[in-house]
N, C-alpha and C. Protein backbone atom coordinates (compact mmCIF):
# COMPACT_ATOMS: atom_id res chain seq x y z
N UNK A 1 173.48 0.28 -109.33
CA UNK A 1 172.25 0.48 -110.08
C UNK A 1 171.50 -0.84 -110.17
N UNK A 2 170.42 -1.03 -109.55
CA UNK A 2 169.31 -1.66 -110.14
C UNK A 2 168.99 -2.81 -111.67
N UNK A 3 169.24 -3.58 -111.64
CA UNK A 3 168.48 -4.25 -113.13
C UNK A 3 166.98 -4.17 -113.19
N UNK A 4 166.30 -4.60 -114.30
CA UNK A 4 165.21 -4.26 -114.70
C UNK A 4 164.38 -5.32 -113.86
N UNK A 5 165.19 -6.61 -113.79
CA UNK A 5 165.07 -7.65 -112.91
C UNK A 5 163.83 -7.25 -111.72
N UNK A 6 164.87 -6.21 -110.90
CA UNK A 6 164.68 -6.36 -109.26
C UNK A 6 163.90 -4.63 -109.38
N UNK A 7 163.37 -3.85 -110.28
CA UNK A 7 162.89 -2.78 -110.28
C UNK A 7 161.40 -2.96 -110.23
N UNK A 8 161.11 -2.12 -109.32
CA UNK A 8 158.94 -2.73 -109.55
C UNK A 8 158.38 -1.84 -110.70
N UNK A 9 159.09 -0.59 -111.20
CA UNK A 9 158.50 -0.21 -112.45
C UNK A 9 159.35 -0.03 -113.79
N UNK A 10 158.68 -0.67 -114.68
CA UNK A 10 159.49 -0.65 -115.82
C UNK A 10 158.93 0.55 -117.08
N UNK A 11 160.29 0.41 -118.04
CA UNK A 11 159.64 1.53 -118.92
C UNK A 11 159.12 0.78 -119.88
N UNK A 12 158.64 1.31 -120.90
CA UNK A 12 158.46 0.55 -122.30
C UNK A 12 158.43 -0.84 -122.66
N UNK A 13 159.86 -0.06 -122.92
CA UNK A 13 160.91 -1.27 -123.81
C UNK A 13 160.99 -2.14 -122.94
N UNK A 14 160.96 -1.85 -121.31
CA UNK A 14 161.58 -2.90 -120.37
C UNK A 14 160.74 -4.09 -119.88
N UNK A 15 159.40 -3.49 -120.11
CA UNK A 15 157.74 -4.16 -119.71
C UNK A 15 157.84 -4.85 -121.50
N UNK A 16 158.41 -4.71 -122.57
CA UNK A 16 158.15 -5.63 -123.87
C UNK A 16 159.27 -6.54 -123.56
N UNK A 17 160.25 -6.50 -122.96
CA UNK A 17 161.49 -7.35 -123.13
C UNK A 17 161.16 -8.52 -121.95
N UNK A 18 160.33 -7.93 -120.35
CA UNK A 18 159.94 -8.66 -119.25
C UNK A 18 158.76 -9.95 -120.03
N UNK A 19 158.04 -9.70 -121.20
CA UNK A 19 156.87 -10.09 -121.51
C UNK A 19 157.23 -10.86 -122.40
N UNK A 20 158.78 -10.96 -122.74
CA UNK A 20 159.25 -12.37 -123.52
C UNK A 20 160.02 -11.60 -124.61
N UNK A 21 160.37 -10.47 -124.69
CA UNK A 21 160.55 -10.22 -126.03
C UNK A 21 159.80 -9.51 -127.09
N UNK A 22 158.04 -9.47 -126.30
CA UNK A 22 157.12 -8.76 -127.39
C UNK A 22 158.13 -7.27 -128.28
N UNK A 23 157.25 -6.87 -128.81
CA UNK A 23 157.33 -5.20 -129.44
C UNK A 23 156.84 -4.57 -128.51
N UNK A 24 157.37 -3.60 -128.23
CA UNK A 24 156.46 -2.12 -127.34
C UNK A 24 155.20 -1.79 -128.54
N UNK A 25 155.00 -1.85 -129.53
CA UNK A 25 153.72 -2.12 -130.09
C UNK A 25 152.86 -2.80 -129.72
N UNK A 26 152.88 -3.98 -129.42
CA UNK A 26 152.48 -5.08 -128.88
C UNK A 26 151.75 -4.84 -127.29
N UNK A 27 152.58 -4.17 -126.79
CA UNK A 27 152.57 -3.74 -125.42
C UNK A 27 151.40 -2.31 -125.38
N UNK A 28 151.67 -1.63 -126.43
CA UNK A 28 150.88 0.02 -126.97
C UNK A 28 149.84 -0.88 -126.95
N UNK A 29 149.07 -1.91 -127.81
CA UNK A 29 147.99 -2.84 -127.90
C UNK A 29 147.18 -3.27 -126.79
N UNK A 30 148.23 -3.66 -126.32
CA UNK A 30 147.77 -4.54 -124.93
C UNK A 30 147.14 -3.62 -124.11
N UNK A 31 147.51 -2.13 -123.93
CA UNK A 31 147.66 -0.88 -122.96
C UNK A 31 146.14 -0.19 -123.72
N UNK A 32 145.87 -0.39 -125.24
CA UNK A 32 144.80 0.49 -125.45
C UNK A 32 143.78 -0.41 -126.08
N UNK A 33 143.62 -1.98 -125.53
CA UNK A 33 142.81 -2.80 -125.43
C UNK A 33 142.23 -2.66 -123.88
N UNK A 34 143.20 -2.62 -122.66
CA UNK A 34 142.30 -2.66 -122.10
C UNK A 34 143.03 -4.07 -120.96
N UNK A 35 143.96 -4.54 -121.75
CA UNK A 35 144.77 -5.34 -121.17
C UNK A 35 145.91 -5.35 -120.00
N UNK A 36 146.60 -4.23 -120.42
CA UNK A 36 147.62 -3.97 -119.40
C UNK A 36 147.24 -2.16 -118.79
N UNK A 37 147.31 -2.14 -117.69
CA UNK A 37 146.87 -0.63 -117.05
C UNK A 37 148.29 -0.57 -116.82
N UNK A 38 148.67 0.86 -117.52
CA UNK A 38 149.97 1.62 -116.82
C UNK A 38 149.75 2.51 -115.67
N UNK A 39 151.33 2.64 -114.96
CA UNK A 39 151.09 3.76 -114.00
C UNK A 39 151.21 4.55 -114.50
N UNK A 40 150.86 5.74 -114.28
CA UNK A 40 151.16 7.37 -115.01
C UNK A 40 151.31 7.89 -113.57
N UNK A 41 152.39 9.04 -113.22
CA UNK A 41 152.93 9.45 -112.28
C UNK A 41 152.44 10.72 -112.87
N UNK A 42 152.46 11.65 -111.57
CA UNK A 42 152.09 12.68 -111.54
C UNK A 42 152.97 13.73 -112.24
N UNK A 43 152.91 14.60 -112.87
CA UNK A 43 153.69 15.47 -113.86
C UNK A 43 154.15 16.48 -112.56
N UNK A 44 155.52 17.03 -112.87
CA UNK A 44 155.94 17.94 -111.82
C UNK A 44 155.99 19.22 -112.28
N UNK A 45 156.18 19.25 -113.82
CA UNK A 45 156.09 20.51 -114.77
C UNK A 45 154.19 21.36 -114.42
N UNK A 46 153.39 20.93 -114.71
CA UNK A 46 152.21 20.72 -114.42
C UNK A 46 150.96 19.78 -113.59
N UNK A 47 150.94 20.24 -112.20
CA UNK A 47 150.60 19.84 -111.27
C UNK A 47 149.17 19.63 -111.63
N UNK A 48 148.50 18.46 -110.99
CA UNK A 48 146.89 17.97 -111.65
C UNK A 48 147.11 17.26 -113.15
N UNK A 49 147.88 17.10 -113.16
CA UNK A 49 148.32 16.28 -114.34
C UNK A 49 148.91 14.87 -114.43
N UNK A 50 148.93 13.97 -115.22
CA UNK A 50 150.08 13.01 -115.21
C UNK A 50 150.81 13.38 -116.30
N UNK A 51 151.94 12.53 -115.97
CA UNK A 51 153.17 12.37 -117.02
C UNK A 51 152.80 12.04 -118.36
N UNK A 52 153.33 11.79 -119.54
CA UNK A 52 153.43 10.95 -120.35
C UNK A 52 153.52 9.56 -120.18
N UNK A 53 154.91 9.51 -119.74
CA UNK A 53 155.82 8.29 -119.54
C UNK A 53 154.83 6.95 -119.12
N UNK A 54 154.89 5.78 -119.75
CA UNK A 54 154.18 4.62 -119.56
C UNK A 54 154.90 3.73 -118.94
N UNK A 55 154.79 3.62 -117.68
CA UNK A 55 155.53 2.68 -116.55
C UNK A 55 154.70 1.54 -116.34
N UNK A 56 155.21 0.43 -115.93
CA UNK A 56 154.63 -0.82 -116.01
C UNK A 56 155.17 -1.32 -114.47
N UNK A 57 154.42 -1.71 -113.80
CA UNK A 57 154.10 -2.37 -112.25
C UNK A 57 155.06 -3.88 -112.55
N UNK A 58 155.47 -4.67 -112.46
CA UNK A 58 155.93 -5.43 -112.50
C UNK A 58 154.72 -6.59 -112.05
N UNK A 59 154.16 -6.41 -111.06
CA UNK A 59 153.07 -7.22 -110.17
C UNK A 59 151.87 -7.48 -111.35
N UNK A 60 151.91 -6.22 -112.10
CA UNK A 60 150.68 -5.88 -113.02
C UNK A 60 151.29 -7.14 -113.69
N UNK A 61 151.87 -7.01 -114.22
CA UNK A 61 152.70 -7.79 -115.70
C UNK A 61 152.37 -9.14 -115.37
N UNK A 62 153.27 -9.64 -113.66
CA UNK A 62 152.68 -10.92 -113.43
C UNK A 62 151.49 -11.25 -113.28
N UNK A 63 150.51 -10.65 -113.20
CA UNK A 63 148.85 -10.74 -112.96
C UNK A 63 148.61 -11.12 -114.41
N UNK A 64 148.83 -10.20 -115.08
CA UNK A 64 148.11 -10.59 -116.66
C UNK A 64 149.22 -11.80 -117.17
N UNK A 65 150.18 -12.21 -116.95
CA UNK A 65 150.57 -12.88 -117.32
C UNK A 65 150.22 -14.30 -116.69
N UNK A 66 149.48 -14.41 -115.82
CA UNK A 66 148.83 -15.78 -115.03
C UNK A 66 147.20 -15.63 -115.53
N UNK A 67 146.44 -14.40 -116.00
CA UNK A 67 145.46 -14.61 -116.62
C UNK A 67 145.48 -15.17 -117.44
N UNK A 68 146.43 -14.20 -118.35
CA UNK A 68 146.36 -15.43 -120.19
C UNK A 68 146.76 -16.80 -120.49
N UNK A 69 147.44 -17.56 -119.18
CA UNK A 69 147.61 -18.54 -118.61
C UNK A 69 146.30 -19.49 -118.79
N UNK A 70 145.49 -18.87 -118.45
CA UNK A 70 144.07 -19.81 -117.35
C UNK A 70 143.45 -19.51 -118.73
């Protein structure tokens, strides 16, 4: 199995813990500011839909994390 490490999408908790430790609150913030774009995967229950589930790009994470940098 995989660590969260070497996975390109994370869940939640895994995109607050990659980001230093934040809160998944923190992360909910970031996501409905406008800051971090999640993936949403396509729902299989209901097709033309996405999921719920809030997955995080890893690439994304490092992008905004070299913005708030600069």
């Amino acid at each position: 199995m995989s660590s969260a490490a070497t996975q390109r999408l994370l869940n939640l908790k895994a995109a607050a813990v990659y980001l230093g430790g934040v809160s998944i609150w923190t992360v909910r913030a970031l996501v409905a500011n406008g800051d971090l774009k999640p993936v949403l995967l396509p729902s299989v229950r209901h097709p033309g839909e996405t999921g719920r589930r809030l997955l995080f790009d890893v690439r994304d994470l490092d992008a905004a994390v070299d913005r708030w940098k600069q």
